[in-house]
N, C-alpha and C. Protein backbone atom coordinates (compact mmCIF):
# COMPACT_ATOMS: atom_id res chain seq x y z
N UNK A 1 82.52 -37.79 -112.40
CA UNK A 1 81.95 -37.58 -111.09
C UNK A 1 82.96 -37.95 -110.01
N UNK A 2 83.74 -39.52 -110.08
CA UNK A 2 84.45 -39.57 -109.11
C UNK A 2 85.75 -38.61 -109.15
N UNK A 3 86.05 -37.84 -110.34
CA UNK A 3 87.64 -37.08 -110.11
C UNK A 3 86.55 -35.93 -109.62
N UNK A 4 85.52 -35.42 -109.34
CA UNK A 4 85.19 -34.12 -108.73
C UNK A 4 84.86 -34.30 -107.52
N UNK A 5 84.58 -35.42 -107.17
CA UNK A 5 84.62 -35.87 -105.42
C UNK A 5 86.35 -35.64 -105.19
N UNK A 6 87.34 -36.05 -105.80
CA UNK A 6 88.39 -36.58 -105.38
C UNK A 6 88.90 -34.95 -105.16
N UNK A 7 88.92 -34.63 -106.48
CA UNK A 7 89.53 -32.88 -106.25
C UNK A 7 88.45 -32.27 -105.25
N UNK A 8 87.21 -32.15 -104.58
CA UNK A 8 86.90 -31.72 -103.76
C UNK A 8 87.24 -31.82 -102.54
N UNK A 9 87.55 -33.37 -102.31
CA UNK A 9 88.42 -33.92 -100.82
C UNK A 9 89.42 -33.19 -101.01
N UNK A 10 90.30 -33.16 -101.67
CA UNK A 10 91.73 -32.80 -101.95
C UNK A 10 91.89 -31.09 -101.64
N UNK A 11 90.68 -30.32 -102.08
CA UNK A 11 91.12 -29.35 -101.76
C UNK A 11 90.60 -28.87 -100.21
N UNK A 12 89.40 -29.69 -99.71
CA UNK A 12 89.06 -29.65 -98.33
C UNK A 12 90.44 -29.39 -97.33
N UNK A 13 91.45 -30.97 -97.63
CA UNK A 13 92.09 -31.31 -96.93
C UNK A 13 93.44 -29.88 -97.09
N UNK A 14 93.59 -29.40 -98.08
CA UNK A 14 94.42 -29.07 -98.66
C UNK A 14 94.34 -27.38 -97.36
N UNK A 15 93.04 -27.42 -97.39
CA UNK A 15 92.78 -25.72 -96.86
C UNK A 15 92.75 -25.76 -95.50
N UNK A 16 92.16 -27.09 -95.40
CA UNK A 16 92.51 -27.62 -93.41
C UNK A 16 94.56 -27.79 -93.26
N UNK A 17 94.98 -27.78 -93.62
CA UNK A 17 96.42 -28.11 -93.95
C UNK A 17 97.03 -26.37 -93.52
N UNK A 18 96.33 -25.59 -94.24
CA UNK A 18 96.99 -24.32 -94.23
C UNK A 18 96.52 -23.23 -93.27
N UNK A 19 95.34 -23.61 -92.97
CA UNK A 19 94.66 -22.88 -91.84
C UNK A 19 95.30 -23.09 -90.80
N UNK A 20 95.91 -24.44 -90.72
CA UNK A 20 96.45 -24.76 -89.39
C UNK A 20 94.97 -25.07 -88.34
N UNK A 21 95.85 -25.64 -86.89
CA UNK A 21 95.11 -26.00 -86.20
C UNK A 21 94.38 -24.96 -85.49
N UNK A 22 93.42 -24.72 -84.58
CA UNK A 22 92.57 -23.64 -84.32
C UNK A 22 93.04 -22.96 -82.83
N UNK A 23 93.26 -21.90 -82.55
CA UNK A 23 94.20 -21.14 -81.58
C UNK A 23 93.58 -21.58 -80.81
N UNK A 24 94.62 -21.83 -79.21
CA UNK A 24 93.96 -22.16 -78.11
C UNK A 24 93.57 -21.00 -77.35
N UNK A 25 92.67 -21.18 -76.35
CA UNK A 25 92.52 -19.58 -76.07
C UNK A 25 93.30 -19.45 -74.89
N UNK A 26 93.25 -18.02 -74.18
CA UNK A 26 94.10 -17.88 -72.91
C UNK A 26 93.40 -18.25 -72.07
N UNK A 27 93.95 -19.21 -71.26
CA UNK A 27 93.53 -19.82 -69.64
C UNK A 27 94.02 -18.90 -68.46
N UNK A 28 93.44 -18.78 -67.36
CA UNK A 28 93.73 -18.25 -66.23
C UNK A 28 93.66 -18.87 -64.87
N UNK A 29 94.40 -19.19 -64.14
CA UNK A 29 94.84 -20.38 -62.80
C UNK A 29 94.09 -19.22 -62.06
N UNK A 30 92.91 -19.17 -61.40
CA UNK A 30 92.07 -18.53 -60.81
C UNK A 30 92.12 -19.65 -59.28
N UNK A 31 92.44 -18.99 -58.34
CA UNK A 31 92.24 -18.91 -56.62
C UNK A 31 90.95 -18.42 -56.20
N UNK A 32 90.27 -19.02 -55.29
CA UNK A 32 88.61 -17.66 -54.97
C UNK A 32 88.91 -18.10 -53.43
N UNK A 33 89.12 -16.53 -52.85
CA UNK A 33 89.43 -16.74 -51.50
C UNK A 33 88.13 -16.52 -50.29
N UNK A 34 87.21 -17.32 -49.72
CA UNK A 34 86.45 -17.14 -49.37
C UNK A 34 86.29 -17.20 -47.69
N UNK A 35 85.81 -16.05 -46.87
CA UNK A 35 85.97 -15.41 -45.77
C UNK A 35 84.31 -14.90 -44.81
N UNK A 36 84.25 -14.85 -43.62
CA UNK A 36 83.25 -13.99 -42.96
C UNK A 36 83.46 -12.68 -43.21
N UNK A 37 82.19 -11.87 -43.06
CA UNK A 37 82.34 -10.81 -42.33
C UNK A 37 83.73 -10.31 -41.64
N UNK A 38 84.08 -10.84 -40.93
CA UNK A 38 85.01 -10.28 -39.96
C UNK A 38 86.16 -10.91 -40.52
N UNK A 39 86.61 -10.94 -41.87
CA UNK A 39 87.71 -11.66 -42.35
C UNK A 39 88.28 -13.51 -42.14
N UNK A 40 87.63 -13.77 -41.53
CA UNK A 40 87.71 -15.46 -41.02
C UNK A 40 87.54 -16.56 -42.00
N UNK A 41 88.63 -17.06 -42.40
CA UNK A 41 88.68 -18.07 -44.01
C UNK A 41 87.18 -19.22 -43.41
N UNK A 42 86.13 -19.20 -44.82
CA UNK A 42 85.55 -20.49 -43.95
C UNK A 42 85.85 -21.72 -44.69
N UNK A 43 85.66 -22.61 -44.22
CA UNK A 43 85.96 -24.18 -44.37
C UNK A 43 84.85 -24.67 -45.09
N UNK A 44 85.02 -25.46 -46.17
CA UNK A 44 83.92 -26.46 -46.56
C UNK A 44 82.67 -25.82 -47.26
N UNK A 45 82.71 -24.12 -47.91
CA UNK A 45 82.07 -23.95 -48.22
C UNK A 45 81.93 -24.53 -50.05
N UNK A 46 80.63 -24.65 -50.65
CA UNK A 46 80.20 -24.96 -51.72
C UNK A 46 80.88 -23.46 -52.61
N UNK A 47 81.76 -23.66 -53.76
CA UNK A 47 82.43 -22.55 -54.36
C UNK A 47 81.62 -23.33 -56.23
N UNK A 48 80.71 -22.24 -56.60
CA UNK A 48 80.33 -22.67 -58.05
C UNK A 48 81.23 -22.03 -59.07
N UNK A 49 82.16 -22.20 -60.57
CA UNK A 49 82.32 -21.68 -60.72
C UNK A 49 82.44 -21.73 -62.72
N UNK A 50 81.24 -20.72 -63.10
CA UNK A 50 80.63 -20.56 -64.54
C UNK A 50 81.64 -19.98 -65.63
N UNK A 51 81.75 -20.38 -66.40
CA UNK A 51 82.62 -19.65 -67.66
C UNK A 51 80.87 -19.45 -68.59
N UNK A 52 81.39 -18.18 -68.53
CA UNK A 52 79.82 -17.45 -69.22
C UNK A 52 80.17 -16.86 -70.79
N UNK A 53 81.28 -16.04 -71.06
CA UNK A 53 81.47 -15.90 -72.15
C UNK A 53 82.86 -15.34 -72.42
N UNK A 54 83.28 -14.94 -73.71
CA UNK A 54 85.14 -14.41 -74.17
C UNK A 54 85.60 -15.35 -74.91
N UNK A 55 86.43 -15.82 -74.42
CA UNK A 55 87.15 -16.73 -75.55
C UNK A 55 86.34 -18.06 -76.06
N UNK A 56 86.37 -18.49 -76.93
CA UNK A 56 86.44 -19.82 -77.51
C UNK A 56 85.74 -20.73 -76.59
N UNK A 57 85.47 -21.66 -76.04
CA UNK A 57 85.45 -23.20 -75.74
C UNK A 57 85.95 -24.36 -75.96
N UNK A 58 86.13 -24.10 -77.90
CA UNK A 58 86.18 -24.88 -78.33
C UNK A 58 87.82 -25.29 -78.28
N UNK A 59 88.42 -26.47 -78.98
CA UNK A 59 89.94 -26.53 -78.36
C UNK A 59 90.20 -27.83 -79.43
N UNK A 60 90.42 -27.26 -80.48
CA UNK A 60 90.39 -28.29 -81.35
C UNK A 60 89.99 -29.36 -81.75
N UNK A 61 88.56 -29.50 -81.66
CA UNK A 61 87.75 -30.30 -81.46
C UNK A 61 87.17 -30.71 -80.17
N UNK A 62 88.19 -30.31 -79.15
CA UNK A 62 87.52 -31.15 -77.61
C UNK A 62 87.14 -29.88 -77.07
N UNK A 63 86.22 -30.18 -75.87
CA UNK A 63 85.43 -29.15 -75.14
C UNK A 63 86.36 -28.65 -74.32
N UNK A 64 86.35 -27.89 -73.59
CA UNK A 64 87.16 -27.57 -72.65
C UNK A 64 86.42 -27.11 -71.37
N UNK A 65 86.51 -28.04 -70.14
CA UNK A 65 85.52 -28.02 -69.24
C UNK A 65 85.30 -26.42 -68.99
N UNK A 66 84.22 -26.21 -68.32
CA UNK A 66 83.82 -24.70 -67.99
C UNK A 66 82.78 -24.80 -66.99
N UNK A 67 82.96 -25.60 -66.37
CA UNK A 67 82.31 -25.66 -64.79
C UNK A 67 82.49 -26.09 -63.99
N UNK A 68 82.55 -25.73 -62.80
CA UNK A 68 83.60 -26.49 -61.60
C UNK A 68 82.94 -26.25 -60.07
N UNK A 69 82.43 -27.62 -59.60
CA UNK A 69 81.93 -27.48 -57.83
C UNK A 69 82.70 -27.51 -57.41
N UNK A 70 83.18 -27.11 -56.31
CA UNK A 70 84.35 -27.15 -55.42
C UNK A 70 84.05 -26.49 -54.08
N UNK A 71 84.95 -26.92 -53.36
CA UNK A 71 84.26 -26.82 -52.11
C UNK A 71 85.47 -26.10 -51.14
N UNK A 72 86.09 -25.45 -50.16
CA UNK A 72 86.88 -24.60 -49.61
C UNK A 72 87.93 -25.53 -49.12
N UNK A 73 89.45 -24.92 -48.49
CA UNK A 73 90.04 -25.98 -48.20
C UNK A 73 90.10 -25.38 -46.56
N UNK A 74 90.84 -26.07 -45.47
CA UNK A 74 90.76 -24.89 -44.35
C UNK A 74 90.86 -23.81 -43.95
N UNK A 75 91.76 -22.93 -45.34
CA UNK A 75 92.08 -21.80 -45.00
C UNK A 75 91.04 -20.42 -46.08
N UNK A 76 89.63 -21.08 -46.04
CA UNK A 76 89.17 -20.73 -46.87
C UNK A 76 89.24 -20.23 -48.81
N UNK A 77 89.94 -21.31 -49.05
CA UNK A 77 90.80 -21.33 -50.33
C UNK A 77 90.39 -22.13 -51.33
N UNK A 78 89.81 -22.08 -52.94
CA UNK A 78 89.48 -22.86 -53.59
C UNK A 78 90.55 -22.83 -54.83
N UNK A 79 91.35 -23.57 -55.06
CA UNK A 79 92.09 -23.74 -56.51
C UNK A 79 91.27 -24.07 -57.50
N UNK A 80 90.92 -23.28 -58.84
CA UNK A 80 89.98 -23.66 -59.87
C UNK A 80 90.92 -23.97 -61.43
N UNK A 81 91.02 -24.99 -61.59
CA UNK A 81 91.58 -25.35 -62.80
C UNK A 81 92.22 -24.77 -63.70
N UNK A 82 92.58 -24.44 -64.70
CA UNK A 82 92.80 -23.69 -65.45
C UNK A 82 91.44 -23.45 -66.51
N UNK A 83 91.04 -22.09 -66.39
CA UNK A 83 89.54 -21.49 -67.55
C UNK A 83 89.90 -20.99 -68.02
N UNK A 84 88.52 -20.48 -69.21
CA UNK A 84 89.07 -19.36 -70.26
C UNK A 84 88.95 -18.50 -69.95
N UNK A 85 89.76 -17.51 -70.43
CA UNK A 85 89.58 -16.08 -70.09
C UNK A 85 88.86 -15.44 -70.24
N UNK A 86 87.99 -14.68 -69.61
CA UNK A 86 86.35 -13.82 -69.66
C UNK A 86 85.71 -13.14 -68.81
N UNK A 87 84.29 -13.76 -69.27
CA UNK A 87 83.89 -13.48 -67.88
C UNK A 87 83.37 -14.94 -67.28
N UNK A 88 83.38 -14.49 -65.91
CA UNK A 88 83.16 -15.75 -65.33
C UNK A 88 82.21 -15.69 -64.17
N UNK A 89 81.12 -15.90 -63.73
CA UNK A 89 80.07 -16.24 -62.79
C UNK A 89 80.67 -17.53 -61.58
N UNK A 90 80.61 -16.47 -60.10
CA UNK A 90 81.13 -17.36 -59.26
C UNK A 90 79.86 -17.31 -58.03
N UNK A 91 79.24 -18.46 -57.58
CA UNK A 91 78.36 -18.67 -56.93
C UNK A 91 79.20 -19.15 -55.80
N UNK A 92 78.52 -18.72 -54.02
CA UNK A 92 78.70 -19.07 -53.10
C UNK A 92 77.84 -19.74 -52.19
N UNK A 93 77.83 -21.01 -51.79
CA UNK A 93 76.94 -21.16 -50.64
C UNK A 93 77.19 -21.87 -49.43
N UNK A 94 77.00 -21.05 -48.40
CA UNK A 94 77.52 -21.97 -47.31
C UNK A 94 75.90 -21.72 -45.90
N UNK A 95 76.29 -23.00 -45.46
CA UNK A 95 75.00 -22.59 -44.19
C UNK A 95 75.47 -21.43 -43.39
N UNK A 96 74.02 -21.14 -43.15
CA UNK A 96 74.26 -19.68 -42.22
C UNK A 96 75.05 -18.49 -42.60
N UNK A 97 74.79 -18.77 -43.99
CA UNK A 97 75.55 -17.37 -44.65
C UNK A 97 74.57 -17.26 -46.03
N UNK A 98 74.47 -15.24 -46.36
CA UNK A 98 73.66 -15.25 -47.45
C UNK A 98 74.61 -15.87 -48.60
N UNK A 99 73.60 -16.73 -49.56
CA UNK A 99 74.23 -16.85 -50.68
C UNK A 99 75.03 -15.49 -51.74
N UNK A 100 75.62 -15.77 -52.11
CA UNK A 100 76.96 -14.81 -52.99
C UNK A 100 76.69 -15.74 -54.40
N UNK A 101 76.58 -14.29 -55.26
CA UNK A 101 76.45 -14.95 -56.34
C UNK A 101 76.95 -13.64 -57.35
N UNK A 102 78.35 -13.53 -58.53
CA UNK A 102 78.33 -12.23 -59.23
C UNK A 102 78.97 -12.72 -60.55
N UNK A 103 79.30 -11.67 -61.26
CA UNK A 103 79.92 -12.32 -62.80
C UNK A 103 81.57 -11.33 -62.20
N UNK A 104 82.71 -12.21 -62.80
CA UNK A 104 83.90 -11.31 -62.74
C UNK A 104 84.33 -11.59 -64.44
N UNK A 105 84.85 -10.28 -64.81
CA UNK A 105 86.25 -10.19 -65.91
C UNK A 105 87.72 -11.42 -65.26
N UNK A 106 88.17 -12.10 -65.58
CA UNK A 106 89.41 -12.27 -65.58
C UNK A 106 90.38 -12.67 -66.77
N UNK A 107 91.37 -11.79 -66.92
CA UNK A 107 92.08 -11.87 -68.09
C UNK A 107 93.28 -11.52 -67.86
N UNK A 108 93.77 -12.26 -66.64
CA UNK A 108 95.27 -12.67 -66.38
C UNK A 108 95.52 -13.85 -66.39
N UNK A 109 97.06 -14.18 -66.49
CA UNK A 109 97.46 -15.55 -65.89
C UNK A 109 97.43 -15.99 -64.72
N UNK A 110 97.36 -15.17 -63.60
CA UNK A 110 97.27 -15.52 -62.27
C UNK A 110 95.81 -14.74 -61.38
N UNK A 111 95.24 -15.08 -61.41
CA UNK A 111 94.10 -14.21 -60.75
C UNK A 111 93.67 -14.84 -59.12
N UNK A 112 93.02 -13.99 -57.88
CA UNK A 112 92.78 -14.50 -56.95
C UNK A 112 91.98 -13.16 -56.30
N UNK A 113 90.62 -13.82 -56.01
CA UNK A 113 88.99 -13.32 -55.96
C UNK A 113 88.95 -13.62 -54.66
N UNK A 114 88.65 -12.34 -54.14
CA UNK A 114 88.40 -12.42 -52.46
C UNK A 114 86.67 -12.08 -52.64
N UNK A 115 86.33 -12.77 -51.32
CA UNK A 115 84.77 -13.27 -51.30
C UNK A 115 84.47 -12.83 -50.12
N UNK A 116 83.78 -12.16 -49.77
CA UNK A 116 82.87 -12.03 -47.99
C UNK A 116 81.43 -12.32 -47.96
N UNK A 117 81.65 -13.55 -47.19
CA UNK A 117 80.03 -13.96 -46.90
C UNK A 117 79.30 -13.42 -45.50
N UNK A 118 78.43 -12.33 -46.01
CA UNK A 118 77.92 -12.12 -44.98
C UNK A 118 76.75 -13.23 -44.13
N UNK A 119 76.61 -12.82 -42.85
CA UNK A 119 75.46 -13.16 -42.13
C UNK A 119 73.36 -13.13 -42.40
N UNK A 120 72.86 -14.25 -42.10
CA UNK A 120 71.77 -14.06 -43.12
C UNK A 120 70.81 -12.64 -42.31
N UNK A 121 70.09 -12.17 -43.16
CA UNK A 121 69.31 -11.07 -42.66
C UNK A 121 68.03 -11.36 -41.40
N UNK A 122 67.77 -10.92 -40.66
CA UNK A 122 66.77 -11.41 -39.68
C UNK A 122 65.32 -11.36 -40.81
N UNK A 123 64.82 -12.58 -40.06
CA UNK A 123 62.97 -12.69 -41.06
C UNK A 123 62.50 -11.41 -40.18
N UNK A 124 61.48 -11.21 -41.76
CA UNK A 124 60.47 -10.18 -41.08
C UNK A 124 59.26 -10.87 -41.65
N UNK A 125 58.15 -10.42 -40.88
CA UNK A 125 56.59 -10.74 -40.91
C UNK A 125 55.81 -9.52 -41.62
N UNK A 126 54.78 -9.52 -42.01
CA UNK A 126 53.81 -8.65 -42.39
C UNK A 126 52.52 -9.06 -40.97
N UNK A 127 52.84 -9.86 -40.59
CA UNK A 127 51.48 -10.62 -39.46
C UNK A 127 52.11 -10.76 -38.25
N UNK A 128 52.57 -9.53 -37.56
CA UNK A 128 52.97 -9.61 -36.25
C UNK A 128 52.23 -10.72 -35.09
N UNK A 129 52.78 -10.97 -34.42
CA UNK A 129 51.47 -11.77 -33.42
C UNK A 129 50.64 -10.68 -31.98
């Protein structure tokens, strides 16, 4: 019994040995450039940003973050970490602007996502006065 535990470890280890370690996937240095209507970078807006699906996660045992708050810099500019390559869900919210919310492909090394936040829509009533 114990030499069939031993040759079982042995060949575990033996096949982890040859497989090698597990491919990393491709990352992409993603920019999200966020603007008015009328082209005007805004400041300080809330930038969400989802790794939804494509490559891997996994990273040889460790996770590899895949979500990121971030918030604009003055020139309406968010630097997002390095993600995996896919698709990716980018949420926008800033006051006085409709929320922005879509899924993108990115599957370059350098990518940079222009954003226009429009103005919110006027309320309407069903109960005029």
């Amino acid at each position: 019994m114990r030499n069939a535990t031993l040759l079982l470890a042995t060949l575990l280890v033996s096949s982890l040995l040859v497989a090698g370690p597990a491919p990393t996937p491709k990352m992409t240095n993603l920019v999200v450039l966020v603007t008015d209507d009328s082209g005007k970078p805004l400041e300080s807006v809330s930038v969400i940003v989802k790794f939804v699906e494509g490559r891997s996660k996994i990273k040889f045992g460790a996770r590899i973050r895949d979500e990121w708050d971030l918030k604009t810099d003055p020139n309406g500019k968010v630097k997002v970490p390095p993600i995996p390559q896919g698709k990716i869900l980018i949420q926008v919210i800033a006051h006085n602007y409709q929320t922005f919310g879509k899924t993108f492909d990115v599957e370059q090394d350098q990518q940079t996502i222009g954003i226009k936040l429009n103005p919110p829509q006027p309320q309407y009533t069903a109960h005029p006065k």
